[in-house]
PDB file of N, CA and C in Angstrom:
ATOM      1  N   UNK A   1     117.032 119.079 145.258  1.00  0.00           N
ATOM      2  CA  UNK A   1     118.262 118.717 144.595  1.00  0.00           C
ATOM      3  C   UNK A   1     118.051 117.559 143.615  1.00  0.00           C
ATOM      4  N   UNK A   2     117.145 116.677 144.031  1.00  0.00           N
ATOM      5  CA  UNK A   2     117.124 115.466 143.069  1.00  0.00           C
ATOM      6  C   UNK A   2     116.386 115.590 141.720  1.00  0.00           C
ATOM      7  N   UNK A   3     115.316 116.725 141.979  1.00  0.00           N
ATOM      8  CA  UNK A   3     114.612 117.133 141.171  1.00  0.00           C
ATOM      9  C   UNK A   3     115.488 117.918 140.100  1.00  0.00           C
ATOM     10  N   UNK A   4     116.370 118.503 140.520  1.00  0.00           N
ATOM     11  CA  UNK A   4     117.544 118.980 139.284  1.00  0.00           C
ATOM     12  C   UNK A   4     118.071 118.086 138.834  1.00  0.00           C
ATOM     13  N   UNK A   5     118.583 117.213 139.163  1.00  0.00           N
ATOM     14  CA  UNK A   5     119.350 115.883 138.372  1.00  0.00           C
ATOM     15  C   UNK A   5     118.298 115.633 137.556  1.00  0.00           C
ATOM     16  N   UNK A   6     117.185 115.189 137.693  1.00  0.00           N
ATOM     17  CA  UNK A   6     116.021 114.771 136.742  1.00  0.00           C
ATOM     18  C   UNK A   6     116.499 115.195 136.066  1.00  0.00           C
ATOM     19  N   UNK A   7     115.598 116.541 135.784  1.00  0.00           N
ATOM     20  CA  UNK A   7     115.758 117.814 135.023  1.00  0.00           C
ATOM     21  C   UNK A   7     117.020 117.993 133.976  1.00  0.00           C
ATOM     22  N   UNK A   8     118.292 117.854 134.999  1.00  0.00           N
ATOM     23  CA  UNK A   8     119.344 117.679 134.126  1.00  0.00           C
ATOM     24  C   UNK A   8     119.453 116.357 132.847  1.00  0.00           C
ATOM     25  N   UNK A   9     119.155 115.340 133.584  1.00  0.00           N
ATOM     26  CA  UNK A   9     119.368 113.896 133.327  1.00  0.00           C
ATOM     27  C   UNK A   9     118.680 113.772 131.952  1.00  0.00           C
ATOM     28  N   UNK A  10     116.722 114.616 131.783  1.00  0.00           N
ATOM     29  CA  UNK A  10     116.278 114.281 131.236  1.00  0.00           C
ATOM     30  C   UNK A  10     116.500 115.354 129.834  1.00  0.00           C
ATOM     31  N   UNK A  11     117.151 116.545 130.206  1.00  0.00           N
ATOM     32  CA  UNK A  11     118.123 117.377 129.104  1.00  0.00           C
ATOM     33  C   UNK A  11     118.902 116.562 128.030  1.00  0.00           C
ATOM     34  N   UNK A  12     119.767 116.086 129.330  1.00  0.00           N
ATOM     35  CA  UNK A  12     120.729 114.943 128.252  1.00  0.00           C
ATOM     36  C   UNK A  12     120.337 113.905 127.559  1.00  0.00           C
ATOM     37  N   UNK A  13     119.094 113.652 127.857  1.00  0.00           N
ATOM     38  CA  UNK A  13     118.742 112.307 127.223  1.00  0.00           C
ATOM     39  C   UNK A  13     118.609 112.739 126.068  1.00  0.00           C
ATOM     40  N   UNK A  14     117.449 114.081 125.830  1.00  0.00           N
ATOM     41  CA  UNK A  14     116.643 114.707 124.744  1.00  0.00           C
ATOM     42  C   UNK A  14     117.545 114.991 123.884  1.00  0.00           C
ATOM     43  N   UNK A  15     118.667 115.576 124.581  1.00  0.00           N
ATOM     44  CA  UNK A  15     119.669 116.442 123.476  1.00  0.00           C
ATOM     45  C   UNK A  15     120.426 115.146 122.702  1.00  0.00           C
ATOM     46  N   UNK A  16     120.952 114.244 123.551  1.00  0.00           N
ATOM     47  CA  UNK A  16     121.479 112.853 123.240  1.00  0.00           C
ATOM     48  C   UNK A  16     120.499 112.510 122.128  1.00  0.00           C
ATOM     49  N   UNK A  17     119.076 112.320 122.048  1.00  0.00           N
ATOM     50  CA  UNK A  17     118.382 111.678 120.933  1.00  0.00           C
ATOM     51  C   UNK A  17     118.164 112.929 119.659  1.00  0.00           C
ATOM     52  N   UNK A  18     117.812 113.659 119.879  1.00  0.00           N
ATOM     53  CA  UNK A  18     117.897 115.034 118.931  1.00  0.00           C
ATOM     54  C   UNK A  18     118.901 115.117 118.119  1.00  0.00           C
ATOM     55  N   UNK A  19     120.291 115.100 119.136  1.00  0.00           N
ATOM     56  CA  UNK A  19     121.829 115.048 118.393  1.00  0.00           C
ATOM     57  C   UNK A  19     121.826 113.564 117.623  1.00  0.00           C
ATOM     58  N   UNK A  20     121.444 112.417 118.308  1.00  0.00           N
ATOM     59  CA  UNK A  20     121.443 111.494 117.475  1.00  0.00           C
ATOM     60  C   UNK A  20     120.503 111.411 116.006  1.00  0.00           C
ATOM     61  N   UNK A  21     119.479 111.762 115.856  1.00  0.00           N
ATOM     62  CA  UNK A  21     118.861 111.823 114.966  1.00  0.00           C
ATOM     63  C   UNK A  21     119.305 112.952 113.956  1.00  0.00           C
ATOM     64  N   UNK A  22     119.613 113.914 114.297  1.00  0.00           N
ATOM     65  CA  UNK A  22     120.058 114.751 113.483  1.00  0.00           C
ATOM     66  C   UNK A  22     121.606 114.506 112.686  1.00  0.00           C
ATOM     67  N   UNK A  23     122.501 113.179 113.224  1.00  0.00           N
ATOM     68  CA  UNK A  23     123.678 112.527 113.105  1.00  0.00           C
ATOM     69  C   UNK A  23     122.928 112.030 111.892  1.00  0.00           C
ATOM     70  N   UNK A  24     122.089 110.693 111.887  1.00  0.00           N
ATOM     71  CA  UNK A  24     121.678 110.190 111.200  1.00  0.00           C
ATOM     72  C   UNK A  24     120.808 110.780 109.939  1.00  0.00           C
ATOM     73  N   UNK A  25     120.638 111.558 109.938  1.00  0.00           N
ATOM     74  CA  UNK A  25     119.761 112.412 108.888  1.00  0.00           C
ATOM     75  C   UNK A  25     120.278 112.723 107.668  1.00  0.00           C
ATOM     76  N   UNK A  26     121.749 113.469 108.288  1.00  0.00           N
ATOM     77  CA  UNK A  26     122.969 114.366 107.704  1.00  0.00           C
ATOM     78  C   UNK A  26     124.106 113.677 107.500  1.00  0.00           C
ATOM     79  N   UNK A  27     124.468 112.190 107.987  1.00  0.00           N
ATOM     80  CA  UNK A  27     125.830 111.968 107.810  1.00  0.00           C
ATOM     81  C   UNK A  27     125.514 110.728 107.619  1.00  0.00           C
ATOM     82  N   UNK A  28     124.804 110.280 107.296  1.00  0.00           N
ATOM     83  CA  UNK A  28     124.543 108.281 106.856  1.00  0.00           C
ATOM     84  C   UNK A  28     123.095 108.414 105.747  1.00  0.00           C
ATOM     85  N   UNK A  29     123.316 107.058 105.595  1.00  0.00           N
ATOM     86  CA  UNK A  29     122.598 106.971 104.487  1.00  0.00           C
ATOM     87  C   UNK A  29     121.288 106.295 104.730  1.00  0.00           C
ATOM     88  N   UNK A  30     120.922 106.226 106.107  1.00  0.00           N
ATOM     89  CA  UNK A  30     119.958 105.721 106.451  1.00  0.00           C
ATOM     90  C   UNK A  30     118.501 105.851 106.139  1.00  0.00           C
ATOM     91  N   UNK A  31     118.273 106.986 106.076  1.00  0.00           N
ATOM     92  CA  UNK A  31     117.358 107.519 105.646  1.00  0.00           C
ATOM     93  C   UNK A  31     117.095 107.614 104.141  1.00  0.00           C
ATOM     94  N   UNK A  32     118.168 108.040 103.452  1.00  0.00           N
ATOM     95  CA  UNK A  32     117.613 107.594 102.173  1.00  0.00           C
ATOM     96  C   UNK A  32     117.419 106.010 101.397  1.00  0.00           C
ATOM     97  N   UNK A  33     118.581 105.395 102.319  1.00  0.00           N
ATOM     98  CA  UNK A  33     118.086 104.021 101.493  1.00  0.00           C
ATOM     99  C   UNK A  33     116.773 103.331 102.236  1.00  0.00           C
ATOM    100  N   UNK A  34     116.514 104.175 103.605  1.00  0.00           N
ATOM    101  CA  UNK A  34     115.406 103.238 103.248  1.00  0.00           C
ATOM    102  C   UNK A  34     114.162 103.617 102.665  1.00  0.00           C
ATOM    103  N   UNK A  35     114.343 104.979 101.993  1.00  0.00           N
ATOM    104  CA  UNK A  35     113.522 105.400 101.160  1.00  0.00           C
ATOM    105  C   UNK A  35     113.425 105.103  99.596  1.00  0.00           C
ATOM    106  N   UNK A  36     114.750 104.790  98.958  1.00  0.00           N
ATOM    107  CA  UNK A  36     114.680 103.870  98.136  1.00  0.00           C
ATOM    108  C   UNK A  36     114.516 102.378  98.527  1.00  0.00           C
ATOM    109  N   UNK A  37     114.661 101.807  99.265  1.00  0.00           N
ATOM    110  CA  UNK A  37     114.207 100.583  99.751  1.00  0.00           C
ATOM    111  C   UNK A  37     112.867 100.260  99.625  1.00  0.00           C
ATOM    112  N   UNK A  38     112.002 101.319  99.988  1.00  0.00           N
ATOM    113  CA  UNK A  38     110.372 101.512  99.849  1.00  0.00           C
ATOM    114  C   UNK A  38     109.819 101.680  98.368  1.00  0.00           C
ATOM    115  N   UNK A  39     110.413 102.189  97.990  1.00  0.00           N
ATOM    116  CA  UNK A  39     110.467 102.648  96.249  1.00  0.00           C
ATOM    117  C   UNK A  39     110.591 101.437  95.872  1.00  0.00           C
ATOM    118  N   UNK A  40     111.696 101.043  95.989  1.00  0.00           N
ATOM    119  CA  UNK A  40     111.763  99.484  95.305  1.00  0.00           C
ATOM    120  C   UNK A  40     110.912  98.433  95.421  1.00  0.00           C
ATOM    121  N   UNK A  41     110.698  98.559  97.151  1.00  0.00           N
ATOM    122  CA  UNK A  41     109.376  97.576  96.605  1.00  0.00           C
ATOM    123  C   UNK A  41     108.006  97.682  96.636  1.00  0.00           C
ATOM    124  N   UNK A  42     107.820  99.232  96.512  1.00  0.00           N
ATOM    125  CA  UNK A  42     106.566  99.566  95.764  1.00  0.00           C
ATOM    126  C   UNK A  42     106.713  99.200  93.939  1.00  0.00           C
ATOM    127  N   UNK A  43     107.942  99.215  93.386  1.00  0.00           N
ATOM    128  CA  UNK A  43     107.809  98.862  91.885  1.00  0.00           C
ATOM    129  C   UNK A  43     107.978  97.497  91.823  1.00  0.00           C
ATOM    130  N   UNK A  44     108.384  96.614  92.474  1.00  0.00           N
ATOM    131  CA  UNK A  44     108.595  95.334  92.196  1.00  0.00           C
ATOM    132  C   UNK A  44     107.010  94.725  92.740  1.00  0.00           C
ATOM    133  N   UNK A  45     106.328  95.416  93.575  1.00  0.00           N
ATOM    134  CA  UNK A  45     104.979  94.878  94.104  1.00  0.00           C
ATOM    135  C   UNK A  45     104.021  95.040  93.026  1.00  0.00           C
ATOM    136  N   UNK A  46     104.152  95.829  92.437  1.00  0.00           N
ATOM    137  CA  UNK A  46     103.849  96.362  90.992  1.00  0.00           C
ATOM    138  C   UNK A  46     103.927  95.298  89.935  1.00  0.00           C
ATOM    139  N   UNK A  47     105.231  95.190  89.582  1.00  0.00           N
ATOM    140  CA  UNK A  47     105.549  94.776  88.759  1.00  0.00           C
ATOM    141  C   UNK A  47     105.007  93.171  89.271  1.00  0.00           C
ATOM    142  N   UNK A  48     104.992  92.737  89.907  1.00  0.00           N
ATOM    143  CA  UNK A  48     104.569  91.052  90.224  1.00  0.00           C
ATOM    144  C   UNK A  48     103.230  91.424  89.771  1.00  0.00           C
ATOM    145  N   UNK A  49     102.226  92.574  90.583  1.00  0.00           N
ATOM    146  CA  UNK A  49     100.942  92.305  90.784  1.00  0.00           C
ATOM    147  C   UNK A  49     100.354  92.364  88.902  1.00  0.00           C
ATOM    148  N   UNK A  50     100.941  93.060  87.675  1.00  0.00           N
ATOM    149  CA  UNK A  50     100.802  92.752  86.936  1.00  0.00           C
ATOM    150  C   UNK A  50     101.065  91.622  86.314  1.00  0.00           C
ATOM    151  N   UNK A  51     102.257  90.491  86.562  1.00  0.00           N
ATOM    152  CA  UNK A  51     102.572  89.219  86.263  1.00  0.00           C
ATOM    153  C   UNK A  51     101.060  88.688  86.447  1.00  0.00           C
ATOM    154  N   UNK A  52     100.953  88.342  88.035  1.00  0.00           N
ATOM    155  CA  UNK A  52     100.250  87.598  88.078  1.00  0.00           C
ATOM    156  C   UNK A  52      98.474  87.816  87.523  1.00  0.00           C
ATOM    157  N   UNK A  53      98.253  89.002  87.192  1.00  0.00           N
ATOM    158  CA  UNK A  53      97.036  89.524  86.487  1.00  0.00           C
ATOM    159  C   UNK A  53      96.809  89.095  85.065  1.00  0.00           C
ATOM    160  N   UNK A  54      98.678  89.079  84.637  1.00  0.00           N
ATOM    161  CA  UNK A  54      98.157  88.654  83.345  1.00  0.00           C
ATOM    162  C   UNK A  54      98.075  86.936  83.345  1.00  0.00           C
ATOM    163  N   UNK A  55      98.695  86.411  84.073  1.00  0.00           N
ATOM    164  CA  UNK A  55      98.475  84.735  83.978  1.00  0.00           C
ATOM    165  C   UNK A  55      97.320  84.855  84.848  1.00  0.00           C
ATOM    166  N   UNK A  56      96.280  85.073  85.867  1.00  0.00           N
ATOM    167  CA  UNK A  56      95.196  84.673  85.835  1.00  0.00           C
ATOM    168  C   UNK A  56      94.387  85.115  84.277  1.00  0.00           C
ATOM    169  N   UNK A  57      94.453  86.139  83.772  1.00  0.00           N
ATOM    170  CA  UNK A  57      94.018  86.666  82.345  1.00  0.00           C
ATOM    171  C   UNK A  57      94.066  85.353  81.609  1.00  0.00           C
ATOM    172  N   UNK A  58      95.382  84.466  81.593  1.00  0.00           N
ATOM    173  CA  UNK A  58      95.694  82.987  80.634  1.00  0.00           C
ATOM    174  C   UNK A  58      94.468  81.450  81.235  1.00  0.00           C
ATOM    175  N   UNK A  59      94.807  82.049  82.580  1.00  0.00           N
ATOM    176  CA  UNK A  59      93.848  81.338  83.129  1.00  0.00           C
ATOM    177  C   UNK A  59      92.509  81.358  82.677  1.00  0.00           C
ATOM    178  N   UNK A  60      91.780  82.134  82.881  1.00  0.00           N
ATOM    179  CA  UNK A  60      90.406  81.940  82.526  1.00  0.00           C
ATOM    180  C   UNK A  60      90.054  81.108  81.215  1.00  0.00           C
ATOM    181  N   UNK A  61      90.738  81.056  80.213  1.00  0.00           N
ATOM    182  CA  UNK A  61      90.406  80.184  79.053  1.00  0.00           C
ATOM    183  C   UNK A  61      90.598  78.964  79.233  1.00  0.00           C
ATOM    184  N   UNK A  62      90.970  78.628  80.725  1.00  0.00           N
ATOM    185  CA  UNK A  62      91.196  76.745  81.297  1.00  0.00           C
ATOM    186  C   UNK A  62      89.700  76.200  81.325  1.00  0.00           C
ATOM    187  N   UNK A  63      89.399  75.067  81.092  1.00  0.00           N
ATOM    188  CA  UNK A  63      88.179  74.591  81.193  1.00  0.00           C
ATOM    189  C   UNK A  63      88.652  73.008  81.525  1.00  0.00           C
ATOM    190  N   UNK A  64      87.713  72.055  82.102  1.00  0.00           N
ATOM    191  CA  UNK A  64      87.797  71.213  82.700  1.00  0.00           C
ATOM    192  C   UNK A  64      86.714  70.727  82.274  1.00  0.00           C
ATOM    193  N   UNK A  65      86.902  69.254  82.194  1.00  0.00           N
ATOM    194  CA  UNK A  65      85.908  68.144  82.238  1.00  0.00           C
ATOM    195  C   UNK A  65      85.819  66.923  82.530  1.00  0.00           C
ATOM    196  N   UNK A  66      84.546  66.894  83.059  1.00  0.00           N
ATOM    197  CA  UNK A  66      84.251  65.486  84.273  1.00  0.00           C
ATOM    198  C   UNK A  66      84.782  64.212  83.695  1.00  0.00           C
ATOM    199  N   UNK A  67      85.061  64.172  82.532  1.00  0.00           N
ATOM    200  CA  UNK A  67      85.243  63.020  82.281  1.00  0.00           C
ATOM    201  C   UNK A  67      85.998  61.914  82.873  1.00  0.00           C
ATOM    202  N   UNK A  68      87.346  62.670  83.723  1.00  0.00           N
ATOM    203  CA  UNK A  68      88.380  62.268  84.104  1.00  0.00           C
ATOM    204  C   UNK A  68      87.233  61.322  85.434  1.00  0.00           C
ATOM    205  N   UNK A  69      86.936  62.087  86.596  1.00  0.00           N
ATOM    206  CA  UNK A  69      86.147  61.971  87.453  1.00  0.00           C
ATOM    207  C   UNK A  69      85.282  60.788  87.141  1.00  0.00           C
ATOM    208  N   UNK A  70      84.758  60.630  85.877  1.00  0.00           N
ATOM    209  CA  UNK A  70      83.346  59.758  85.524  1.00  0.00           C
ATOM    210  C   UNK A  70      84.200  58.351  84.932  1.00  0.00           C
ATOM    211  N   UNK A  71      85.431  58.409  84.816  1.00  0.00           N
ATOM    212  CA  UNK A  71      86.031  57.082  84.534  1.00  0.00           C
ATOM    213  C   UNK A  71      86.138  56.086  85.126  1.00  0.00           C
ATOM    214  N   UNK A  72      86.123  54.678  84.976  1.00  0.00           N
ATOM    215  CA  UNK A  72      86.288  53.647  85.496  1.00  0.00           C
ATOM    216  C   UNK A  72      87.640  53.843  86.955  1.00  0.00           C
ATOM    217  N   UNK A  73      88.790  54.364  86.256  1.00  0.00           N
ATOM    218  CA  UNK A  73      89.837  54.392  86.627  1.00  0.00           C
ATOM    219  C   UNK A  73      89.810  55.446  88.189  1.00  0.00           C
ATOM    220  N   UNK A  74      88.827  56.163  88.014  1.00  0.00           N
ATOM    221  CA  UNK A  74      89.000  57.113  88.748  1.00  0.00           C
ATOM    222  C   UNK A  74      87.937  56.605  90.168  1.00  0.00           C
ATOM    223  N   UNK A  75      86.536  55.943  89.518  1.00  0.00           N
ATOM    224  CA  UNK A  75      86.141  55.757  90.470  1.00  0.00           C
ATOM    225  C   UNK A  75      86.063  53.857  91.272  1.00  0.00           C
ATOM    226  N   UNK A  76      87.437  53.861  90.883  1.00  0.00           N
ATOM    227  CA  UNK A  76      88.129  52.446  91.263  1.00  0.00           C
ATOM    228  C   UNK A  76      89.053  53.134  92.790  1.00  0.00           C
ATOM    229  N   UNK A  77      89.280  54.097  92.260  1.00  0.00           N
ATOM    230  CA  UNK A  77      90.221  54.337  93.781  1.00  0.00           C
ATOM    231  C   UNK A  77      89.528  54.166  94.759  1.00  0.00           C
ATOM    232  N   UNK A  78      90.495  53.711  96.209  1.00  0.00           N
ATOM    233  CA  UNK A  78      89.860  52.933  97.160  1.00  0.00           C
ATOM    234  C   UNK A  78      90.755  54.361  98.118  1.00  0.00           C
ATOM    235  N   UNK A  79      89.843  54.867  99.238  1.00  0.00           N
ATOM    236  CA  UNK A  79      90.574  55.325 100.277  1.00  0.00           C
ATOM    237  C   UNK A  79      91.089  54.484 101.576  1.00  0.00           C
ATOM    238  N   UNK A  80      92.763  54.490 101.212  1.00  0.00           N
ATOM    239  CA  UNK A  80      93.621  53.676 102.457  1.00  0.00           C
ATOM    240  C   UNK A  80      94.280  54.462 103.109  1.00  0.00           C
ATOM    241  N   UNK A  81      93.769  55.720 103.844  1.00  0.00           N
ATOM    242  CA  UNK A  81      93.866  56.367 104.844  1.00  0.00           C
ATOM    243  C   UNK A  81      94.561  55.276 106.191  1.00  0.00           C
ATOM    244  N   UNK A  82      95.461  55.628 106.707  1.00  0.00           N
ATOM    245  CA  UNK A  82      95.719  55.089 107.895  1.00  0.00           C
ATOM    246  C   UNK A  82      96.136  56.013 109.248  1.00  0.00           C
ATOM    247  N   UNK A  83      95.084  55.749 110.408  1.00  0.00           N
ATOM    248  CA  UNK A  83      95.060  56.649 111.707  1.00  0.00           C
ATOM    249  C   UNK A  83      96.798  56.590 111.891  1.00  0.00           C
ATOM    250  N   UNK A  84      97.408  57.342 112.853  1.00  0.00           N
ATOM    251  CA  UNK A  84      98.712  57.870 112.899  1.00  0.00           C
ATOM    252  C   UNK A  84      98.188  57.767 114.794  1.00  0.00           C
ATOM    253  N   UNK A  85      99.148  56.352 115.101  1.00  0.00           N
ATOM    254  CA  UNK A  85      99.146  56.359 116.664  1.00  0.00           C
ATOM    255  C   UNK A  85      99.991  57.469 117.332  1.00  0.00           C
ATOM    256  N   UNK A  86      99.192  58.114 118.500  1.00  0.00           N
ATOM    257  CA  UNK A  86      99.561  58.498 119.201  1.00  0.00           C
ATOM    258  C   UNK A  86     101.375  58.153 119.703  1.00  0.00           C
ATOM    259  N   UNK A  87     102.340  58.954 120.178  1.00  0.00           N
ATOM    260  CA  UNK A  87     103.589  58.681 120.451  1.00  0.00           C
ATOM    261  C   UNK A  87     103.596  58.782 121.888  1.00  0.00           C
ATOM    262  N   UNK A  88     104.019  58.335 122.781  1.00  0.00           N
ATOM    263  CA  UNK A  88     104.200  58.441 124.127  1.00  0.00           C
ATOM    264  C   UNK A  88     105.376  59.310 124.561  1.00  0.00           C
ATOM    265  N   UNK A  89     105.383  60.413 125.297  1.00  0.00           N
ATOM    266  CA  UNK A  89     106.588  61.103 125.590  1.00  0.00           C
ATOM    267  C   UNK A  89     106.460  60.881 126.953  1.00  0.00           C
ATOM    268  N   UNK A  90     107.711  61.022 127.306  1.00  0.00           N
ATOM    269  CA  UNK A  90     108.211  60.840 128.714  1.00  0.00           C
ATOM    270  C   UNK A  90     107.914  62.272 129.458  1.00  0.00           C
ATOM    271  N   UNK A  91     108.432  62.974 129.025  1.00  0.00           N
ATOM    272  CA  UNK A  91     107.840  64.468 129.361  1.00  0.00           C
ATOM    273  C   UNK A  91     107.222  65.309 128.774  1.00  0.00           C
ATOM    274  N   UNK A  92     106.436  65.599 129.632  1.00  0.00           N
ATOM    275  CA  UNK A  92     105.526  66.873 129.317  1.00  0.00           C
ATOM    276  C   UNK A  92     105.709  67.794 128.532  1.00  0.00           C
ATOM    277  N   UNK A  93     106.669  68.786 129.403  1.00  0.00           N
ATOM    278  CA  UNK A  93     106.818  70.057 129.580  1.00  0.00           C
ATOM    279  C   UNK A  93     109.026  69.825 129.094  1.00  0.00           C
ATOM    280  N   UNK A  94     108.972  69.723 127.822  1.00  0.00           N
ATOM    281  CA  UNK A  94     110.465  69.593 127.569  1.00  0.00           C
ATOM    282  C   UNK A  94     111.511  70.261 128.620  1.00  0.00           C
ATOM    283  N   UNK A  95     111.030  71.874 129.408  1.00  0.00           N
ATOM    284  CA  UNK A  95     111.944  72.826 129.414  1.00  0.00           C
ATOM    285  C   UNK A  95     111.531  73.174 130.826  1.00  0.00           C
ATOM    286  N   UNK A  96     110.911  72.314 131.402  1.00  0.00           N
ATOM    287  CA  UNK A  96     110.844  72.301 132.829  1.00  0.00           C
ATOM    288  C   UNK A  96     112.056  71.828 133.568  1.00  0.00           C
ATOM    289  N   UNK A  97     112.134  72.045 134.698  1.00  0.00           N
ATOM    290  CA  UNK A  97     113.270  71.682 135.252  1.00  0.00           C
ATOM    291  C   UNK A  97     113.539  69.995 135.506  1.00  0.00           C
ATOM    292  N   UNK A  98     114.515  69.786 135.550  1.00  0.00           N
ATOM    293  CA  UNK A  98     114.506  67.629 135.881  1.00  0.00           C
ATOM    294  C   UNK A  98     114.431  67.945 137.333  1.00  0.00           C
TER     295      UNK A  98
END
């Protein structure tokens, strides 16, 4: 007997998701927008990945020179790094119990 309820139980589930999907297919728009959704940003991924192709393209004609580096000014800077003390917490474990 229990083995029919399964049986039954697991009918309804199938038909329940089948009927649901087939709801969604035919009567919402789910499916297609998120197929234009994908579209869209396959052209906008596009469209950036050429932006940025053409400004590295602008890029390459950048050139640099040491001079800046080899200046008085530059190699006057002093590193005043300062260590960052440790903070003391009272607890550990924030979300442990008190």
């Amino acid at each position: 007997m229990t083995s029919m309820i399964k049986h039954i139980a697991m009918i309804l589930v199938v038909s329940g998701l089948v009927g649901g999907i087939y709801y969604l297919m035919n009567y919402t728009d789910t499916f297609t927008t998120t197929l234009r959704t994908i579209e869209d940003i396959e052209v906008t991924s596009a469209r950036i990945e050429r932006e940025v192709l053409v400004n590295i393209q602008q890029l390459q004609g950048v050139t640099f020179t040491r001079e800046l580096f080899d200046g008085d000014i530059y190699t006057s800077l002093q590193d005043i790094r300062q260590p960052i003390d440790a903070v003391n917490v009272s607890r550990t474990d924030p979300f442990a119990s008190l």
